[in-house]
Protein backbone atom coordinates (compact mmCIF):
# COMPACT_ATOMS: atom_id res chain seq x y z
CA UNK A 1 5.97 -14.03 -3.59
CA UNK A 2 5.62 -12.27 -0.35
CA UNK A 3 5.59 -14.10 3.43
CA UNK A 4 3.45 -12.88 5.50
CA UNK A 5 5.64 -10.95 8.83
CA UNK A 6 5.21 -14.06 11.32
CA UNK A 7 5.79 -16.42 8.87
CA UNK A 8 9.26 -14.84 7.71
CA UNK A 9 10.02 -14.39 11.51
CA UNK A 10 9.73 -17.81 12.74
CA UNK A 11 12.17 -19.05 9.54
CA UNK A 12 14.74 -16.97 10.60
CA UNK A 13 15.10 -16.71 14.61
CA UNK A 14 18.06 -19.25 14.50
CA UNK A 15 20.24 -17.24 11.65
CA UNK A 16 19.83 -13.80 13.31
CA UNK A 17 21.31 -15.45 16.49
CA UNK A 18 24.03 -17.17 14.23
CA UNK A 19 25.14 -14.06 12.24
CA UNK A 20 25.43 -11.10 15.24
CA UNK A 21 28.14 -13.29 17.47
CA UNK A 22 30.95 -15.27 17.54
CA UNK A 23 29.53 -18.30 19.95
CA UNK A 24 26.23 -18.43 21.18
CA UNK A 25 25.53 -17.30 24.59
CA UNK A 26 26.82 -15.04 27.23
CA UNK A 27 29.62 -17.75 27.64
CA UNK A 28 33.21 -15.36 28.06
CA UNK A 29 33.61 -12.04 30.00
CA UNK A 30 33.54 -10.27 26.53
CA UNK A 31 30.61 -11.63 25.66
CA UNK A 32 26.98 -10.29 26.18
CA UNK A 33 23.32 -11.21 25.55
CA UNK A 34 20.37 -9.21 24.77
CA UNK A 35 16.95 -10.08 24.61
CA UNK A 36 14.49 -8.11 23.01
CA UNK A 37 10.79 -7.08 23.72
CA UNK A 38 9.12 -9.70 21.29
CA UNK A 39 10.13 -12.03 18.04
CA UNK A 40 12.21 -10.03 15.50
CA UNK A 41 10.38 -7.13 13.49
CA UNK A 42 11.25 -4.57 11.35
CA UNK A 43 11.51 -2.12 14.28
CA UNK A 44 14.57 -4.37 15.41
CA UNK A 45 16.81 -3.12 13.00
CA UNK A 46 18.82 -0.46 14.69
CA UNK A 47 19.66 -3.32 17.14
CA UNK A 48 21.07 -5.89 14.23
CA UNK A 49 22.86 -2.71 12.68
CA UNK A 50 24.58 -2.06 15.75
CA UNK A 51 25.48 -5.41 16.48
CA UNK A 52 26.71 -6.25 12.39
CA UNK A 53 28.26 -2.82 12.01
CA UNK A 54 31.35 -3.81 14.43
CA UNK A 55 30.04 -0.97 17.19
CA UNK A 56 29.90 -3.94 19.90
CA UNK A 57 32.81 -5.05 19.22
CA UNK A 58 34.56 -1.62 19.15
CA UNK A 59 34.10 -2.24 22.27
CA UNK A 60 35.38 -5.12 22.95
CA UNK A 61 32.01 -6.61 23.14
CA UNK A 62 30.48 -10.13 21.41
CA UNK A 63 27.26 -9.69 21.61
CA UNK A 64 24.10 -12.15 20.87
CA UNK A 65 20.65 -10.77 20.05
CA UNK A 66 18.14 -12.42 20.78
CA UNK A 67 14.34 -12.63 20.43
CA UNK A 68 12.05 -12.54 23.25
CA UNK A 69 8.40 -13.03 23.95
CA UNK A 70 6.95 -10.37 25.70
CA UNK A 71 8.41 -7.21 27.90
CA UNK A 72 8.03 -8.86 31.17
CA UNK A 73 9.18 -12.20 30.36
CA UNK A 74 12.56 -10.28 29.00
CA UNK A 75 12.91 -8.11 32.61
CA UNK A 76 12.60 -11.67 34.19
CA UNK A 77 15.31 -13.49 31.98
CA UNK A 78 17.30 -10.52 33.27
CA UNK A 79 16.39 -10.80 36.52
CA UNK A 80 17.40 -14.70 36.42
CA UNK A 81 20.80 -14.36 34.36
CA UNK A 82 19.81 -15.96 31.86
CA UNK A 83 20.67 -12.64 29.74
CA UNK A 84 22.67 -9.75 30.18
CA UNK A 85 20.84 -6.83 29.03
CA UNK A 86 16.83 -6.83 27.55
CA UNK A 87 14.53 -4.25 25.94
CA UNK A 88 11.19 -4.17 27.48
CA UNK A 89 8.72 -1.67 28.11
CA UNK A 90 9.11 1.04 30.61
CA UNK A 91 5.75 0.54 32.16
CA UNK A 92 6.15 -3.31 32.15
CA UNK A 93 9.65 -3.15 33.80
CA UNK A 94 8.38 -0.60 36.75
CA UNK A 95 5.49 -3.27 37.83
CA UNK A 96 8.17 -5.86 38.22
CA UNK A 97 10.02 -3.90 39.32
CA UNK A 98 7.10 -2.67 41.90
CA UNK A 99 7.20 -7.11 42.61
CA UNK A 100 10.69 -7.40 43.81
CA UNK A 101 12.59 -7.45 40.24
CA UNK A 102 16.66 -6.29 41.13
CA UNK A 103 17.06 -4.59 37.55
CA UNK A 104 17.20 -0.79 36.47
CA UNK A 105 16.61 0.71 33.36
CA UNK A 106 20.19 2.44 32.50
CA UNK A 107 19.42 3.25 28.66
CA UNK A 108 15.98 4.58 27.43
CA UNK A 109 16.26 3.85 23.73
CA UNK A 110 12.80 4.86 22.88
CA UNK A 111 11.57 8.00 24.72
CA UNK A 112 8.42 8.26 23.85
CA UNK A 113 5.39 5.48 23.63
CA UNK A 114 4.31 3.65 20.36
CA UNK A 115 1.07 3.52 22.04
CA UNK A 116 -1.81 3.86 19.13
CA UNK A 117 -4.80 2.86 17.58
CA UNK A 118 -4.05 1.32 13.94
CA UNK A 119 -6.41 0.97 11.49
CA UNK A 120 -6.63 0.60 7.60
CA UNK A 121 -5.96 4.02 5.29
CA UNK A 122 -9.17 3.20 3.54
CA UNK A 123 -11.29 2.53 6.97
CA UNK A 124 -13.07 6.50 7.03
CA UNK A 125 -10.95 6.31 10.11
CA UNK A 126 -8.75 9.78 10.00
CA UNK A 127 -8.97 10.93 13.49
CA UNK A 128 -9.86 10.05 16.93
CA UNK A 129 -13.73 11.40 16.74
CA UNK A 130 -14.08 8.83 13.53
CA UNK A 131 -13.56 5.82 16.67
CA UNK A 132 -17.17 6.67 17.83
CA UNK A 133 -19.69 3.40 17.14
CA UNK A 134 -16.64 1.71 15.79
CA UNK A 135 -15.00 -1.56 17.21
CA UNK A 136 -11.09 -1.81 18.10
CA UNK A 137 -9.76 -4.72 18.92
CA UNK A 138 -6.99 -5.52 22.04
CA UNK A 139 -4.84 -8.28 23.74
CA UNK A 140 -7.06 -9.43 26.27
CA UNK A 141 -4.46 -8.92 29.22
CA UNK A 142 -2.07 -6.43 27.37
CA UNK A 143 -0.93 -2.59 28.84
CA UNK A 144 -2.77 -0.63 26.25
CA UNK A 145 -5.88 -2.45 27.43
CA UNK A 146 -5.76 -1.77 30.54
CA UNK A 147 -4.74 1.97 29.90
CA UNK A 148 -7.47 2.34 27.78
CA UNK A 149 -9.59 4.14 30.01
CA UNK A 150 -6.91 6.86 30.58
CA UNK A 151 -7.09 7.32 26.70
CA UNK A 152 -10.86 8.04 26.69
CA UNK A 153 -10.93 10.17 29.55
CA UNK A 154 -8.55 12.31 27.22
CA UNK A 155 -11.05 12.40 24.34
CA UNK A 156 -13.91 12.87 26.45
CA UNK A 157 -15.43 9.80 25.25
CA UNK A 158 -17.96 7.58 27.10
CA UNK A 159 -16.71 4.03 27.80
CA UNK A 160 -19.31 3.12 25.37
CA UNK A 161 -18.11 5.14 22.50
CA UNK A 162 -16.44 2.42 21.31
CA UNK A 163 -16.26 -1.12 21.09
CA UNK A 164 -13.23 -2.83 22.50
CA UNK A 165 -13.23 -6.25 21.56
CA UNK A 166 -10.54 -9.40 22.80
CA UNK A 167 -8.16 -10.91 20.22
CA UNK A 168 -5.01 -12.60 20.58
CA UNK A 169 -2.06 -10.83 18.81
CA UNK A 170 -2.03 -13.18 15.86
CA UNK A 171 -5.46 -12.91 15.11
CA UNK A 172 -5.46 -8.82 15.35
CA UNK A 173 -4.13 -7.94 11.34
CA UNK A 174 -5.77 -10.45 9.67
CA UNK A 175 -8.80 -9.65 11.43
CA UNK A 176 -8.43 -6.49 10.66
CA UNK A 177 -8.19 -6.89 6.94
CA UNK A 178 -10.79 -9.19 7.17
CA UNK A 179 -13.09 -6.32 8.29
CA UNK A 180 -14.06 -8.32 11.63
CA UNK A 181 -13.31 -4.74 13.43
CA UNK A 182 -12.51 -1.37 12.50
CA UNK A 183 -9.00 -0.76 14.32
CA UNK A 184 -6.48 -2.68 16.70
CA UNK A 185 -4.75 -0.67 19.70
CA UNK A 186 -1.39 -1.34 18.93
CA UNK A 187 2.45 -0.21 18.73
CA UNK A 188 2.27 1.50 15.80
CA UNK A 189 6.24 0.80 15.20
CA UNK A 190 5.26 -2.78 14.88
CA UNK A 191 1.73 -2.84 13.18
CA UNK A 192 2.06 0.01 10.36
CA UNK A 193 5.40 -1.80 8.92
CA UNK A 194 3.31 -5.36 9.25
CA UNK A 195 0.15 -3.83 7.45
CA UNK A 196 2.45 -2.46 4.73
CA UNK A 197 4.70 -6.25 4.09
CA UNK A 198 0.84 -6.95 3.33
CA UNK A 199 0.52 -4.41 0.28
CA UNK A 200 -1.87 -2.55 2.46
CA UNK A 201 -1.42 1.55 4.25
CA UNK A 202 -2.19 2.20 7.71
CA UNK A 203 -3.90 4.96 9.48
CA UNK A 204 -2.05 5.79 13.06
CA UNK A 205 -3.53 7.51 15.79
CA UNK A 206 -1.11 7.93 18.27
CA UNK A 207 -1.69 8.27 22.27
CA UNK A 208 1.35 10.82 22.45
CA UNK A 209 -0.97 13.39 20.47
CA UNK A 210 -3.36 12.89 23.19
CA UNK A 211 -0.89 14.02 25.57
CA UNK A 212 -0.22 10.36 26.74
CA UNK A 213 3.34 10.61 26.77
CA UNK A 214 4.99 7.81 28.11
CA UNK A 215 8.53 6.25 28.60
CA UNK A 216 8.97 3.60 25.57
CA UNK A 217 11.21 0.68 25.98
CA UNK A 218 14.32 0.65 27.06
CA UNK A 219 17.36 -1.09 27.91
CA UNK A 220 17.34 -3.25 31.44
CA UNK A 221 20.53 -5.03 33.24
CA UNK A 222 20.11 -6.67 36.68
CA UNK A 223 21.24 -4.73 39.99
CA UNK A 224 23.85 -7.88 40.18
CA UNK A 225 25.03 -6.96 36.68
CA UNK A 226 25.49 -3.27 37.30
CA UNK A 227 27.56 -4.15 40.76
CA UNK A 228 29.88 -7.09 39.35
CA UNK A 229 30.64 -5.51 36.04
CA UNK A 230 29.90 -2.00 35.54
CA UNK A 231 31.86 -1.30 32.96
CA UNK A 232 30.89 -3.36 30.60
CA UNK A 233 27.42 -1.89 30.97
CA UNK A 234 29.07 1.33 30.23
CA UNK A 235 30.17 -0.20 26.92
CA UNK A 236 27.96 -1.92 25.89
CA UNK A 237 25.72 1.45 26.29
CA UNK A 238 27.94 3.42 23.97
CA UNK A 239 28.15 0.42 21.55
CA UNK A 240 24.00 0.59 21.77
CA UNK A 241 23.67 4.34 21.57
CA UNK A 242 26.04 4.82 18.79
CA UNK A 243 24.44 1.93 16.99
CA UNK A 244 21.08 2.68 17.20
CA UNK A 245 21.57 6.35 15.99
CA UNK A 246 23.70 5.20 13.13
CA UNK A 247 20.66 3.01 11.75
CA UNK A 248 18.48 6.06 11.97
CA UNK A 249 20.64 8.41 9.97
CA UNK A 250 20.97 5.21 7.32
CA UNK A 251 17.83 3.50 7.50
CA UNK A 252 18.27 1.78 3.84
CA UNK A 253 21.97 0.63 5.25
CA UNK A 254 20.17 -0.50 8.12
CA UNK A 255 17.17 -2.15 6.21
CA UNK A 256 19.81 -4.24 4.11
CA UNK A 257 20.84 -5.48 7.33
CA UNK A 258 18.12 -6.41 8.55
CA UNK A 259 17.50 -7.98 5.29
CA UNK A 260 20.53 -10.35 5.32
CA UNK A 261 19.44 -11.39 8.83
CA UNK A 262 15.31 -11.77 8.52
CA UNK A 263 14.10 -12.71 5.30
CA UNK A 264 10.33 -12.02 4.07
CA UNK A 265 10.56 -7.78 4.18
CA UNK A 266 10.77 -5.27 0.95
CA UNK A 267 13.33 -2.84 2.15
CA UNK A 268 10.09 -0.08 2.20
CA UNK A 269 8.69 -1.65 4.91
CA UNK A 270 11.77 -2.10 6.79
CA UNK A 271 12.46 1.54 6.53
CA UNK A 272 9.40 2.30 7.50
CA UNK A 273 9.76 0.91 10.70
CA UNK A 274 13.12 2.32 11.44
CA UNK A 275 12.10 5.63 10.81
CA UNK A 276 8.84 5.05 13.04
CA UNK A 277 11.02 3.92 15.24
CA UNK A 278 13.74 6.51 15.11
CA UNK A 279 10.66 9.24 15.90
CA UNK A 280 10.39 7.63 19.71
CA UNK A 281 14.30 8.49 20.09
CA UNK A 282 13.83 12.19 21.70
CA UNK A 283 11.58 13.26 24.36
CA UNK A 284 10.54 16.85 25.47
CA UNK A 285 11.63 17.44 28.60
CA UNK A 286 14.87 18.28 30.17
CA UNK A 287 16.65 15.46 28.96
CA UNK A 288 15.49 16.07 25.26
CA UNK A 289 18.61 16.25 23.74
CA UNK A 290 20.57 13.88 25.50
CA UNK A 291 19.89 10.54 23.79
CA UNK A 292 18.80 7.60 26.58
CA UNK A 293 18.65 10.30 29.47
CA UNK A 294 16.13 9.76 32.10
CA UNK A 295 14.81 12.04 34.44
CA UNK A 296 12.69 11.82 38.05
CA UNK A 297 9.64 13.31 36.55
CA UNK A 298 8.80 11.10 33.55
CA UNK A 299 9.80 8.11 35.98
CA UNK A 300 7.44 8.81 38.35
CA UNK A 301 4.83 9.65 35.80
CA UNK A 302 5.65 6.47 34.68
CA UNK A 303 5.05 4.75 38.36
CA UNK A 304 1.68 6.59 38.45
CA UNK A 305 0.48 5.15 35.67
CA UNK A 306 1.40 2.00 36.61
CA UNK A 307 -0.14 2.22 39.80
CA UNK A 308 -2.93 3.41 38.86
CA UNK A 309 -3.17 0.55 35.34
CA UNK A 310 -0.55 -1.84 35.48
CA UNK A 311 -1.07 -3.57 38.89
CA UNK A 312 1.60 -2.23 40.47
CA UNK A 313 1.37 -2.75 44.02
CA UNK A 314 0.35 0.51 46.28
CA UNK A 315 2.47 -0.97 48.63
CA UNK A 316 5.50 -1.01 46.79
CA UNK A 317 6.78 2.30 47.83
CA UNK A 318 8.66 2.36 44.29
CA UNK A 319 11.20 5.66 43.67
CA UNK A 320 12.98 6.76 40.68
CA UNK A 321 15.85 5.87 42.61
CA UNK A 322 14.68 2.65 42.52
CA UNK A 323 13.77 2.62 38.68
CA UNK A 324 16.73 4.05 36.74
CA UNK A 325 20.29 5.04 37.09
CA UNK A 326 22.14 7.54 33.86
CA UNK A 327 25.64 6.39 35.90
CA UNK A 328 26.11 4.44 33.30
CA UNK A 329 25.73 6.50 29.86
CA UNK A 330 27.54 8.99 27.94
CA UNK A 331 24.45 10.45 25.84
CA UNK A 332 24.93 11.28 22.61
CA UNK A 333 22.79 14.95 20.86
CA UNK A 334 20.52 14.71 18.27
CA UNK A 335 22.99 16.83 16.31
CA UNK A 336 26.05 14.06 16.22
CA UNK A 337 27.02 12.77 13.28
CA UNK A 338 27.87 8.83 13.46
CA UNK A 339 30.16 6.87 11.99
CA UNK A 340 30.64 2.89 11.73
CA UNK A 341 33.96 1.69 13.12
């Protein structure tokens, strides 16, 4: 029988943490911490595949994964050294960093935004003019929210086109197959795998095709980190970059993985998720093909927005300088082949 996604990831939190290291913590100078964006999902695999597939510790590297609870309660963790290195959003990590947060963004995983609006295959909802009179449902105090204006000034809808409801994030899936709305804004890498462990299909809508095309998440390390120690960031970015890619060219290696690690996911879903995830890898600019390459316009794109969304203060006088560094990658192409150690 089938756990439901939260269920399977609150069981297993403690042996995800126990299988990726050697000792628990950041404790020794070749060890390292990571904290991710939220609890473990399927859309975490790449990082548990890089981590059990010996590319860390190519480098010399023991590395801990660990879960976190939101993007801007990881940059603070880093912020505080209580972790090394977390995954949060990009748009989340320039508003604290807009507040005084010492970290930079030195690997952008996921280029593009899982921004979306999810609903159920069977719903009638195919495409964005099917939203009108229906009722979506949001995180009160969550980014998409908040940018949800920008969305329907894209669609030339009316603010009253549709119905955005509050819901807390446990309450948004089963609502929605309870009928109690039509669709959820959402990150589409995390809801279309969760809808699926549920023997249900998902209809995606995604704000990229809108022309919203944000930074994703991406990899954060403290301005302390980068000045005492460098070079390990420079490993532990090929360890990550290598790793990553390698789940995405074998996502049902991966999925086993993950498997081994989180229990409660078919290996469908779990590849469904990877290669969801895998699609945010490459952006379209300049820096297409170099994988976790940054550049000064989508930052400050990214600072707009935030300004303008995300509460980040006018005042702050935030640069790209300020943002990001590349110092400390050596970017793999899209074309590279990877192999495990």
């Amino acid at each position: 029988m089938r756990r439901t996604p939260r269920r399977a990831v609150a069981l297993a939190g403690a042996a995800v943490l126990a299988g990726l290291s050697g000792c628990a913590g950041g404790g020794g100078k070749d060890s390292m911490t990571l904290m991710l964006d939220v609890g473990y999902l399927p859309k975490h695999a790449p990082f548990i595949s890089a981590a059990k597939r010996g590319f860390f510790k190519a480098e010399g590297i023991d590395l801990t994964v660990m879960p976190g609870s939101g993007s801007t309660n990881t940059v603070t963790s880093v912020v505080a050294g209580r972790v090394d290195a977390g995954w949060a959003d990009f748009g989340a990590t320039v508003t604290s960093q807009g507040r005084g947060a010492k970290v930079k963004q030195v690997n952008l995983l996921q280029a593009r935004s899982a921004y979306a609006v999810v609903a159920l295959a069977d719903s009638g909802i195919r495409n964005w003019e099917d939203l009108r009179g229906k009722t979506v449902a949001t995180e009160g105090g969550g980014a998409m929210t908040a940018m949800w204006p920008l969305a329907l000034n894209k669609l030339g809808f009316d603010k009253s086109d549709v119905d955005v409801i509050p819901a807390s994030s446990a309450s948004k899936i089963p609502g929605l197959l309870a009928g109690q709305w039509d669709a959820n804004l959402a990150l589409h890498v995390s809801d279309e795998p969760a809808i699926d462990a549920l023997g249900r299909k998902a209809a995606v809508l995604k704000w990229s095709d809108l022309g919203i095309d944000l930074y994703g998440n991406g990899i954060v390390v403290s301005d302390e980190k980068l000045k005492n120690d460098p070079e390990q960031v420079r490993k532990f970015n090929r360890a990550m970059q290598k790793g990553f890619l390698w789940a995405c060219q074998n996502p049902r290696k991966a999925a086993e993985d993950f498997r081994t690690e989180v229990s409660g996911y078919g290996t469908s879903t779990i590849i469904l998720a990877i290669d969801a995830q895998c699609g945010l890898n490459w952006g379209k600019r300049e820096a297409a093909d170099r994988y976790g390459v940054m550049d000064d316009t989508g930052v400050l794109q990214a600072i707009d927005v935030a300004r303008e969304f995300l509460g980040l203060p006018e005042e702050s006088g935030l640069s790209p300088e300020d943002v990001y560094s590349n110092s400390y990658l050596e970017p793999l192409g899209s074309d590279e082949t990877i192999q495990a150690p």
